[in-house]
N, C-alpha and C. Protein backbone atom coordinates (compact mmCIF):
# COMPACT_ATOMS: atom_id res chain seq x y z
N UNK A 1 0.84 -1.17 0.00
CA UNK A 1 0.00 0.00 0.00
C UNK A 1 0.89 1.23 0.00
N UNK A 2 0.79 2.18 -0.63
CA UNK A 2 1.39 3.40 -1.26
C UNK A 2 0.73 4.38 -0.35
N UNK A 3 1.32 5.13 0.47
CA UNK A 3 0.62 6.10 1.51
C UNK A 3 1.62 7.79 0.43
N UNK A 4 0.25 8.43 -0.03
CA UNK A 4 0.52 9.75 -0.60
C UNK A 4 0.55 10.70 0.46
N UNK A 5 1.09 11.88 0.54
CA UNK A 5 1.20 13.08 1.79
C UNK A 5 0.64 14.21 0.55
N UNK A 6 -0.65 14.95 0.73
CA UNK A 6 -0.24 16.07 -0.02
C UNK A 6 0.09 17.22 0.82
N UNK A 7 1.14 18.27 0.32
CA UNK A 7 1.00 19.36 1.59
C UNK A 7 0.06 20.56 1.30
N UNK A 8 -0.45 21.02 2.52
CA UNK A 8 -1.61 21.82 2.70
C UNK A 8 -0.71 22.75 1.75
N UNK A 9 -1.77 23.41 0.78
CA UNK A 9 -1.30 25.01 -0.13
C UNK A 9 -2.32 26.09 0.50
N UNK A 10 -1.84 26.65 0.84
CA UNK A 10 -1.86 28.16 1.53
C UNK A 10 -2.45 29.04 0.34
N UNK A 11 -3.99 29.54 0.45
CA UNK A 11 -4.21 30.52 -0.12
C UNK A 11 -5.17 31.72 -0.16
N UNK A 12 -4.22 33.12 -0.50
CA UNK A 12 -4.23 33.79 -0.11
C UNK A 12 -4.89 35.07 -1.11
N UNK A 13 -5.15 36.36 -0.88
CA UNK A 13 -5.16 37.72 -1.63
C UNK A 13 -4.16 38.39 -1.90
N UNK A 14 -3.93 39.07 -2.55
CA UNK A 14 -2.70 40.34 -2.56
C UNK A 14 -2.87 41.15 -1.19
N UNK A 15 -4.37 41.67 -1.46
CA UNK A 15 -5.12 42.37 -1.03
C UNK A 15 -4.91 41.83 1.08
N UNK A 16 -4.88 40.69 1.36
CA UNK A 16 -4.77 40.32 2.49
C UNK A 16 -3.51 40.95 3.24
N UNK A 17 -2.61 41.08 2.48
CA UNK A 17 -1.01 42.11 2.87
C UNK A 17 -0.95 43.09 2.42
N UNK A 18 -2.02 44.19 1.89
CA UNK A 18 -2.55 45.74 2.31
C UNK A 18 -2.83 46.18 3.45
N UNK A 19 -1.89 47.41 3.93
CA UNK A 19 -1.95 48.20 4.67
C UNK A 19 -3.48 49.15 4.54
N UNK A 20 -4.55 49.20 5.08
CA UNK A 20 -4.92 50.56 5.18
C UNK A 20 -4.64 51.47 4.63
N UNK A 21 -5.32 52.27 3.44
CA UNK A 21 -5.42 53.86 3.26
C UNK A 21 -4.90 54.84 4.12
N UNK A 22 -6.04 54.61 5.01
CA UNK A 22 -6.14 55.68 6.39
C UNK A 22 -6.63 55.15 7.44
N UNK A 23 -5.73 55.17 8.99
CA UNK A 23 -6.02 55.03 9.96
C UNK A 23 -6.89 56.42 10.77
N UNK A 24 -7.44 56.31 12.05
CA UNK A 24 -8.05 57.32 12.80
C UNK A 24 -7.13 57.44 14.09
N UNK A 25 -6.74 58.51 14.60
CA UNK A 25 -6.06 57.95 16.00
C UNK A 25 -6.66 58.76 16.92
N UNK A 26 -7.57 58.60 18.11
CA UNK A 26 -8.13 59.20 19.07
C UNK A 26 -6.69 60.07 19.95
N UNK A 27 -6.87 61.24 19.98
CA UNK A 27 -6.33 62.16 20.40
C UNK A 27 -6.29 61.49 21.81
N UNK A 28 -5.39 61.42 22.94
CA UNK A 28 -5.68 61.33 24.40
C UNK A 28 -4.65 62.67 25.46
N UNK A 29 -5.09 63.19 25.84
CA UNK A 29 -4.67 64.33 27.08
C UNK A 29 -4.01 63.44 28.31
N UNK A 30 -3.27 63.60 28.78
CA UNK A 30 -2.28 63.14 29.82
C UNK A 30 -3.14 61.61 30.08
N UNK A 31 -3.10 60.45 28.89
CA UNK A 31 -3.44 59.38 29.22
C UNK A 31 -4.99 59.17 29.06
N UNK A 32 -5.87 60.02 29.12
CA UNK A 32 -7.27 60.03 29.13
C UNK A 32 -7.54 60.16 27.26
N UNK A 33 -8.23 59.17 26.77
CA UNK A 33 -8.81 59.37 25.48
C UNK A 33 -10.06 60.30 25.54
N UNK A 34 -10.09 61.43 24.39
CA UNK A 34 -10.72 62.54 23.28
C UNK A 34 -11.71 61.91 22.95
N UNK A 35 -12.34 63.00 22.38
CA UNK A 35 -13.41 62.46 21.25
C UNK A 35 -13.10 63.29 20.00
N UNK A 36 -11.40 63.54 20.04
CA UNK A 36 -10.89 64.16 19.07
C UNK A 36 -10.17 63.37 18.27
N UNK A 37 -9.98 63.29 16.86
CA UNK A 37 -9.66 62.13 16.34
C UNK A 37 -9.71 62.52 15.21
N UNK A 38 -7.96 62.46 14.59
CA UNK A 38 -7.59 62.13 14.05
C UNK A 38 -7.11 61.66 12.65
N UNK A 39 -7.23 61.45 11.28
CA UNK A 39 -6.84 60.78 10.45
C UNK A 39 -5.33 60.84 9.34
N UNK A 40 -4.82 59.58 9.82
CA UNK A 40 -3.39 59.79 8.49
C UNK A 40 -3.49 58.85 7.39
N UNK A 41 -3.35 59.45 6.79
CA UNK A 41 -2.88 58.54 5.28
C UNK A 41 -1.61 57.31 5.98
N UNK A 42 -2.15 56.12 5.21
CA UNK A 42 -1.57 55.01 5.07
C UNK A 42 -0.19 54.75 4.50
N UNK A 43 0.80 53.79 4.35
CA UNK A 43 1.97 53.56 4.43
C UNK A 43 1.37 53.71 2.46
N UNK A 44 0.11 53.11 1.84
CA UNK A 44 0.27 52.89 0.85
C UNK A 44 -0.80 54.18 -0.24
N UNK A 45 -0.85 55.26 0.80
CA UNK A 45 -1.55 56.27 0.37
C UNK A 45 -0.73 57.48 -0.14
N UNK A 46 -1.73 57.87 -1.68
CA UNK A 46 -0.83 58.35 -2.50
C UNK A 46 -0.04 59.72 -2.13
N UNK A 47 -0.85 60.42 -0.64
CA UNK A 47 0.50 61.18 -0.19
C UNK A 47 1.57 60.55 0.65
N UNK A 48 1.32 59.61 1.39
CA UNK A 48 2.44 59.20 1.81
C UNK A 48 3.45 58.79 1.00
N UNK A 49 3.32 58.03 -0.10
CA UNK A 49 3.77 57.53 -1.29
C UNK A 49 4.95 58.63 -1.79
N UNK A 50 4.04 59.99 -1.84
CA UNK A 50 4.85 61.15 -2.60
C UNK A 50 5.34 61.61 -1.30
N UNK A 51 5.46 61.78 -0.75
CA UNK A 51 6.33 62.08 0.69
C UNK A 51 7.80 61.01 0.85
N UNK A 52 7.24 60.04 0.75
CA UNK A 52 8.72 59.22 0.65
C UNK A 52 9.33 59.34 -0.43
N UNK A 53 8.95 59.32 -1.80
CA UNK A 53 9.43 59.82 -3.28
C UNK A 53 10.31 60.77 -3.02
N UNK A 54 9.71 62.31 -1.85
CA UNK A 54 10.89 63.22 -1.93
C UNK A 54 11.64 63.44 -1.23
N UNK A 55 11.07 62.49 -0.05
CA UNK A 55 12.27 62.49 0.85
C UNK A 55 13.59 61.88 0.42
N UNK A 56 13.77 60.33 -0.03
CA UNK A 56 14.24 59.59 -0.77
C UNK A 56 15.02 60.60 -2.00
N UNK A 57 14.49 60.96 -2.82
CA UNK A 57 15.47 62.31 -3.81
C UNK A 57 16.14 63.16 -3.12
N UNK A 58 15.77 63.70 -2.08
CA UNK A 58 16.26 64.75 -1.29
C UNK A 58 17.77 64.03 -1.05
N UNK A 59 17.77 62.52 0.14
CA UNK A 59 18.46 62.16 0.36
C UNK A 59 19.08 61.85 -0.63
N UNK A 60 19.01 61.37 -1.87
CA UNK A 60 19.98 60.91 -2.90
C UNK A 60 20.84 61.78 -3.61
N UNK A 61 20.34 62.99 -3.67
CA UNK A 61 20.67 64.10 -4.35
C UNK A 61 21.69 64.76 -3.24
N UNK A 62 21.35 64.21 -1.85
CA UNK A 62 22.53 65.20 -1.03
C UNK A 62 23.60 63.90 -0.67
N UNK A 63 23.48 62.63 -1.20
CA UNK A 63 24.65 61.86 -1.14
C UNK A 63 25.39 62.04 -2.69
N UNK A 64 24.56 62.16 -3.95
CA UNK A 64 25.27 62.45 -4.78
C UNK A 64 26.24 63.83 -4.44
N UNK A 65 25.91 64.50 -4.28
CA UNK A 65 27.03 65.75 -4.00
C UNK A 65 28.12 65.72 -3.20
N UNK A 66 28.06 64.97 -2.12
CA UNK A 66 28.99 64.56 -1.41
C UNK A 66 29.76 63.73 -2.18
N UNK A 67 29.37 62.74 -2.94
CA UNK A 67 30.08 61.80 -3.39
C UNK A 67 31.38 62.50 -4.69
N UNK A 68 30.49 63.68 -5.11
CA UNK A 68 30.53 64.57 -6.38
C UNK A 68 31.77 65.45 -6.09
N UNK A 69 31.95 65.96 -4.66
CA UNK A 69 32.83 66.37 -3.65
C UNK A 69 33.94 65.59 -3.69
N UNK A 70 33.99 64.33 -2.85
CA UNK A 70 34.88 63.48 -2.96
C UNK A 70 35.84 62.79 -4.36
N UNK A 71 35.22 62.53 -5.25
CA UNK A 71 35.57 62.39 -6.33
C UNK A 71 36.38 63.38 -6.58
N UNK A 72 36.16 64.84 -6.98
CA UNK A 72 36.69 66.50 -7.21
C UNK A 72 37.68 66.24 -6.28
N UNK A 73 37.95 65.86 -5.58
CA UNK A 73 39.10 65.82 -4.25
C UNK A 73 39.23 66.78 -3.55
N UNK A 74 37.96 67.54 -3.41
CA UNK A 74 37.58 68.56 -2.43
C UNK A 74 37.08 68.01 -0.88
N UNK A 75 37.25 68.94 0.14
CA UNK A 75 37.03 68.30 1.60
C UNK A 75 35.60 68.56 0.97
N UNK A 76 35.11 67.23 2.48
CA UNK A 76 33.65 67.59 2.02
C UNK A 76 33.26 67.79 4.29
N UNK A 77 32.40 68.86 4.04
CA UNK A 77 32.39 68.87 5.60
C UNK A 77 30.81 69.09 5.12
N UNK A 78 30.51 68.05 6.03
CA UNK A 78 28.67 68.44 6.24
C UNK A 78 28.19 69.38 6.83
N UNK A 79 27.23 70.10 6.65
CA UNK A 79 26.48 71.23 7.90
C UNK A 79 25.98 70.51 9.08
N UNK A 80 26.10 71.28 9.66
CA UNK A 80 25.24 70.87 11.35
C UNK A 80 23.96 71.17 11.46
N UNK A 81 23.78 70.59 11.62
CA UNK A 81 22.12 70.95 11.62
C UNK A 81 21.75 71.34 12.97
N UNK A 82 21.04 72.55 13.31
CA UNK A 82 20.03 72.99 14.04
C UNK A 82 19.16 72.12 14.79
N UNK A 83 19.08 72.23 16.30
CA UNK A 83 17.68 71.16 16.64
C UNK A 83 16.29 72.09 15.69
N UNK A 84 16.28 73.23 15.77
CA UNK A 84 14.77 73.51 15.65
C UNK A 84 14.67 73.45 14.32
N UNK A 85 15.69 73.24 13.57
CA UNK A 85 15.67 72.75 11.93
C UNK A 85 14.81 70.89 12.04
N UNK A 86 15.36 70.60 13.10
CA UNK A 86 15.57 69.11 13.13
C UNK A 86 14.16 68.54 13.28
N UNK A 87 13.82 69.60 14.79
CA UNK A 87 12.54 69.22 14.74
C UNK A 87 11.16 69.59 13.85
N UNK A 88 11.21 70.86 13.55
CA UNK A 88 10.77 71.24 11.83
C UNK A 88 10.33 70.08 11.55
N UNK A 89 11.75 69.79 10.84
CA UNK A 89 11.54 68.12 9.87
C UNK A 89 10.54 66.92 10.46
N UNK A 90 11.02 66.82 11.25
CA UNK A 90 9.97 65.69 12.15
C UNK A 90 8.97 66.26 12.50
N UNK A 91 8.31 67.86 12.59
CA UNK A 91 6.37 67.70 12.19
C UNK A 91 6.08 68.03 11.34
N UNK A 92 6.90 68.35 10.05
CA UNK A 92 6.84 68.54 8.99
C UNK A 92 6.33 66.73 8.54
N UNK A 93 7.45 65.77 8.68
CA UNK A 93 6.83 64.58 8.52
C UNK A 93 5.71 63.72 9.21
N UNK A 94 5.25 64.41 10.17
CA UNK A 94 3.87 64.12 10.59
C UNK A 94 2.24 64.71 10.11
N UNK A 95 2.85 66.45 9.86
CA UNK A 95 2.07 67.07 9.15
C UNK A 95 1.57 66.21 7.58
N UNK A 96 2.70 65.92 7.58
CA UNK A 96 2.41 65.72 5.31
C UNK A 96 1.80 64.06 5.16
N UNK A 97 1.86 63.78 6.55
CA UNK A 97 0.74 62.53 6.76
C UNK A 97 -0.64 62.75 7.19
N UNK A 98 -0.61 63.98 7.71
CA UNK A 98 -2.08 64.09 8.52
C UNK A 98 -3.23 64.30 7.35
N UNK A 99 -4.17 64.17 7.50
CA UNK A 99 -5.47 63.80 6.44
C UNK A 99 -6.25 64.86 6.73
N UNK A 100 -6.60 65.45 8.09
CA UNK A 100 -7.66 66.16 9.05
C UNK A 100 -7.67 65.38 10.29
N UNK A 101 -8.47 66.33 10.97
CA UNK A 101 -9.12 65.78 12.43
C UNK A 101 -10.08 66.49 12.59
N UNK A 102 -10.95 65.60 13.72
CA UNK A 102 -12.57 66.01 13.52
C UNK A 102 -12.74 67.42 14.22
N UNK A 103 -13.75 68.10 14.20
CA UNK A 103 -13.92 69.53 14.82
C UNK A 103 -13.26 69.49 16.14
N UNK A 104 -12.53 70.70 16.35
CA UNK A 104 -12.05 71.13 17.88
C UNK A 104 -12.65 72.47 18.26
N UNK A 105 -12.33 72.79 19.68
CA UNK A 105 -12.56 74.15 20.37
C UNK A 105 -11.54 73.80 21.41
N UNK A 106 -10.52 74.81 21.00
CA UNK A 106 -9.01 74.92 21.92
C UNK A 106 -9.15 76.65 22.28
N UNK A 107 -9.44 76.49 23.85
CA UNK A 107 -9.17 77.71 24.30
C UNK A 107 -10.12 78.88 23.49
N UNK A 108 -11.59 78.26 23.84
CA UNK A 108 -12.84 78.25 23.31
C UNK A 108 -13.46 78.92 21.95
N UNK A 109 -12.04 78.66 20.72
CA UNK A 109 -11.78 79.28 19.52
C UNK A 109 -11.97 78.23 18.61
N UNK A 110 -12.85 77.72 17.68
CA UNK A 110 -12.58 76.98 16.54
C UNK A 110 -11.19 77.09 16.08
N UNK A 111 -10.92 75.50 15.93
CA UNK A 111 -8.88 75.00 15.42
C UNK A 111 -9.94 74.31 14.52
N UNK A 112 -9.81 74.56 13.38
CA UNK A 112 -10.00 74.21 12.24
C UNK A 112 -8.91 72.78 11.65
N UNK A 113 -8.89 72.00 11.08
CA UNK A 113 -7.63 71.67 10.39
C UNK A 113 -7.29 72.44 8.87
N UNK A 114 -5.87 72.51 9.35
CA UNK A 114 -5.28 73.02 8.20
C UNK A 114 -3.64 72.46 8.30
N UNK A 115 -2.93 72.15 7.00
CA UNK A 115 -1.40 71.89 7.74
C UNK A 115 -0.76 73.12 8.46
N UNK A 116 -0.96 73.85 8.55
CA UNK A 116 -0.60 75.32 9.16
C UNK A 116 -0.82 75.22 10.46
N UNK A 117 -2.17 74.92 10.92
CA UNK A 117 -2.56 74.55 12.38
C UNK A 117 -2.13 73.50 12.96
N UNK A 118 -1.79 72.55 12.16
CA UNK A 118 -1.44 71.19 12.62
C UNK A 118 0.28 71.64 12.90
N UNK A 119 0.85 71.77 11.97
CA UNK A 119 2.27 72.58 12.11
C UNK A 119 2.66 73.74 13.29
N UNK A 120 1.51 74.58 13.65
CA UNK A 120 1.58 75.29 14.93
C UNK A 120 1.45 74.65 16.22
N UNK A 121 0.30 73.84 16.27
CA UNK A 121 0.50 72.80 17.25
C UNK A 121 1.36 71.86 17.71
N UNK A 122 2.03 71.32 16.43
CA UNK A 122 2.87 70.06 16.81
C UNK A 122 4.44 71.14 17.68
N UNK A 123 4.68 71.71 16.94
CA UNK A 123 6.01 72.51 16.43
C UNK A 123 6.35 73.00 18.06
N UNK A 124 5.41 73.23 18.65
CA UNK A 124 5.65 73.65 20.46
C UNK A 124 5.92 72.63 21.46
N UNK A 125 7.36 73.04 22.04
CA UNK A 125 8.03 71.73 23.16
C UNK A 125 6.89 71.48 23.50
N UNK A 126 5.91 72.53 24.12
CA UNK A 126 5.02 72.18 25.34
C UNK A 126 3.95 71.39 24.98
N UNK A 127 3.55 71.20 23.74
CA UNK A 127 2.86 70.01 23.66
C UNK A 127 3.58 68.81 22.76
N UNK A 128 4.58 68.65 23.69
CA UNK A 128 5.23 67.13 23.31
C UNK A 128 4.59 65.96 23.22
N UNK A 129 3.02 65.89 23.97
CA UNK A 129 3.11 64.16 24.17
C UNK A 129 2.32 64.52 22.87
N UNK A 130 1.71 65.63 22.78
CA UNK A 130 0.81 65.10 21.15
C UNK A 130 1.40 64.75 20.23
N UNK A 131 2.88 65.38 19.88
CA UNK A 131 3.60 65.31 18.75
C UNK A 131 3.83 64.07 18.89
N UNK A 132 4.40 63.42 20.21
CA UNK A 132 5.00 61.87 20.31
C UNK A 132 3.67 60.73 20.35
N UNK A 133 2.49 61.45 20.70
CA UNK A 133 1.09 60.21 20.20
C UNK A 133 1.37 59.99 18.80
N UNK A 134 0.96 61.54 17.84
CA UNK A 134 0.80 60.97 16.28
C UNK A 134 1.90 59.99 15.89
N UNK A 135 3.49 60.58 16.27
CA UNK A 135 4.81 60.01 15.56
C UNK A 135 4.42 58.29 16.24
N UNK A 136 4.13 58.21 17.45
CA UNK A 136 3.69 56.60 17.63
C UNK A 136 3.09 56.05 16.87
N UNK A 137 1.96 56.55 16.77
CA UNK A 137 0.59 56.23 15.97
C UNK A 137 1.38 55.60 14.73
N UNK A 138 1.24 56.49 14.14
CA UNK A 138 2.33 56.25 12.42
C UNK A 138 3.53 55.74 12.25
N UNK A 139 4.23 55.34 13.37
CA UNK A 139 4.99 54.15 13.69
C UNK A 139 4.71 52.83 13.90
N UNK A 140 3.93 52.95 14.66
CA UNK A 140 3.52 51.40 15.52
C UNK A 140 2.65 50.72 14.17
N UNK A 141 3.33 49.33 14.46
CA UNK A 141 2.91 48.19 13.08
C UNK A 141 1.60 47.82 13.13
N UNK A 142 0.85 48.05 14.18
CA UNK A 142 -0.70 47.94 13.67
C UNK A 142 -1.75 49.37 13.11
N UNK A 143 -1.42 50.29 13.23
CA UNK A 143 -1.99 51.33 13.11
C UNK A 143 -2.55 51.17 11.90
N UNK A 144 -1.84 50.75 11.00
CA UNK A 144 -2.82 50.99 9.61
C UNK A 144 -2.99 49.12 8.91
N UNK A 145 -3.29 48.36 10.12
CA UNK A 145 -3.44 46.62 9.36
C UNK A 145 -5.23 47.18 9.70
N UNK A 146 -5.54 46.64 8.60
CA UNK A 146 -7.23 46.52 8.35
C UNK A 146 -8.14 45.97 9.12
N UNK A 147 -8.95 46.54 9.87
CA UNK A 147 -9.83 45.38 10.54
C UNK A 147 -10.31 44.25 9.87
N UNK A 148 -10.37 43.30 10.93
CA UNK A 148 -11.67 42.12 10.34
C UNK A 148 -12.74 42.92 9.75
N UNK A 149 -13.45 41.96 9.11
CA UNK A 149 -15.06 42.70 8.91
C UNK A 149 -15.83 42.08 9.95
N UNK A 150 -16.56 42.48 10.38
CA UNK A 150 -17.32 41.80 11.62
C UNK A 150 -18.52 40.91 10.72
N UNK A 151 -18.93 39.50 11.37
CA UNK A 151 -19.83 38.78 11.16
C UNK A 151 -21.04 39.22 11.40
């Protein structure tokens, strides 16, 4: 008697290893969750997409020159960068992810979204943990995996 094994084949979607568009992230104040909330474009959304496109050129274009330097047999000394240049950059890259967030009243004034507002907000030491919620948010590896669909 001839004993066959077949092995189990695994199958799957493309679509099953898509990231999310857009996640929501509930705003929370010293640990306590908002009913303010949130939305960023996805790892596979077409601004994030073009955000890495120029970041990526940016960086290539400032290693070509260096390299362009070296070759020429010129010193090549990098600039120093600035913290408040530095940090710029980092809500600049949170800003150019943000989508909107739902209506606010801060300091009993309509905050509209705009990247301008979002950029004034983040951009102040004193509200650090917000800047460090979103940069989590849009870090952390589940933020943008898709829910189940519910039964």
């Amino acid at each position: 008697m001839t004993k066959t094994t077949e092995a189990a084949v695994s199958n799957f979607s493309f679509t099953d290893f898509e990231d999310a568009d857009t996640a929501t992230m509930t705003v929370a104040i010293h640990g306590r969750p908002t009913d303010w909330v949130w939305t960023f474009a996805g790892p596979g959304h077409e601004k994030t997409i073009e955000q890495n496109n120029r970041l990526t050129k940016e960086r290539l274009h400032e290693e070509r020159q260096i390299e362009q330097r070296r070759l020429n047999g010129k010193k090549v000394t990098l600039p120093e960068e600035e913290l408040d240049d530095v940090r710029a950059k980092s809500v600049r890259w949170v800003v150019n992810r943000l989508l909107g967030w739902t209506p606010v009243i801060i300091d009993g004034t309509a905050y509209p979204f705009s990247p301008e507002n979002a950029f004034k907000l983040l951009i102040d030491p004193k509200r650090a943990s917000l800047f460090v919620q979103a940069t989590e948010f849009l870090t952390a590896e589940g933020s943008f995996t898709p829910r189940s669909a519910g039964t």
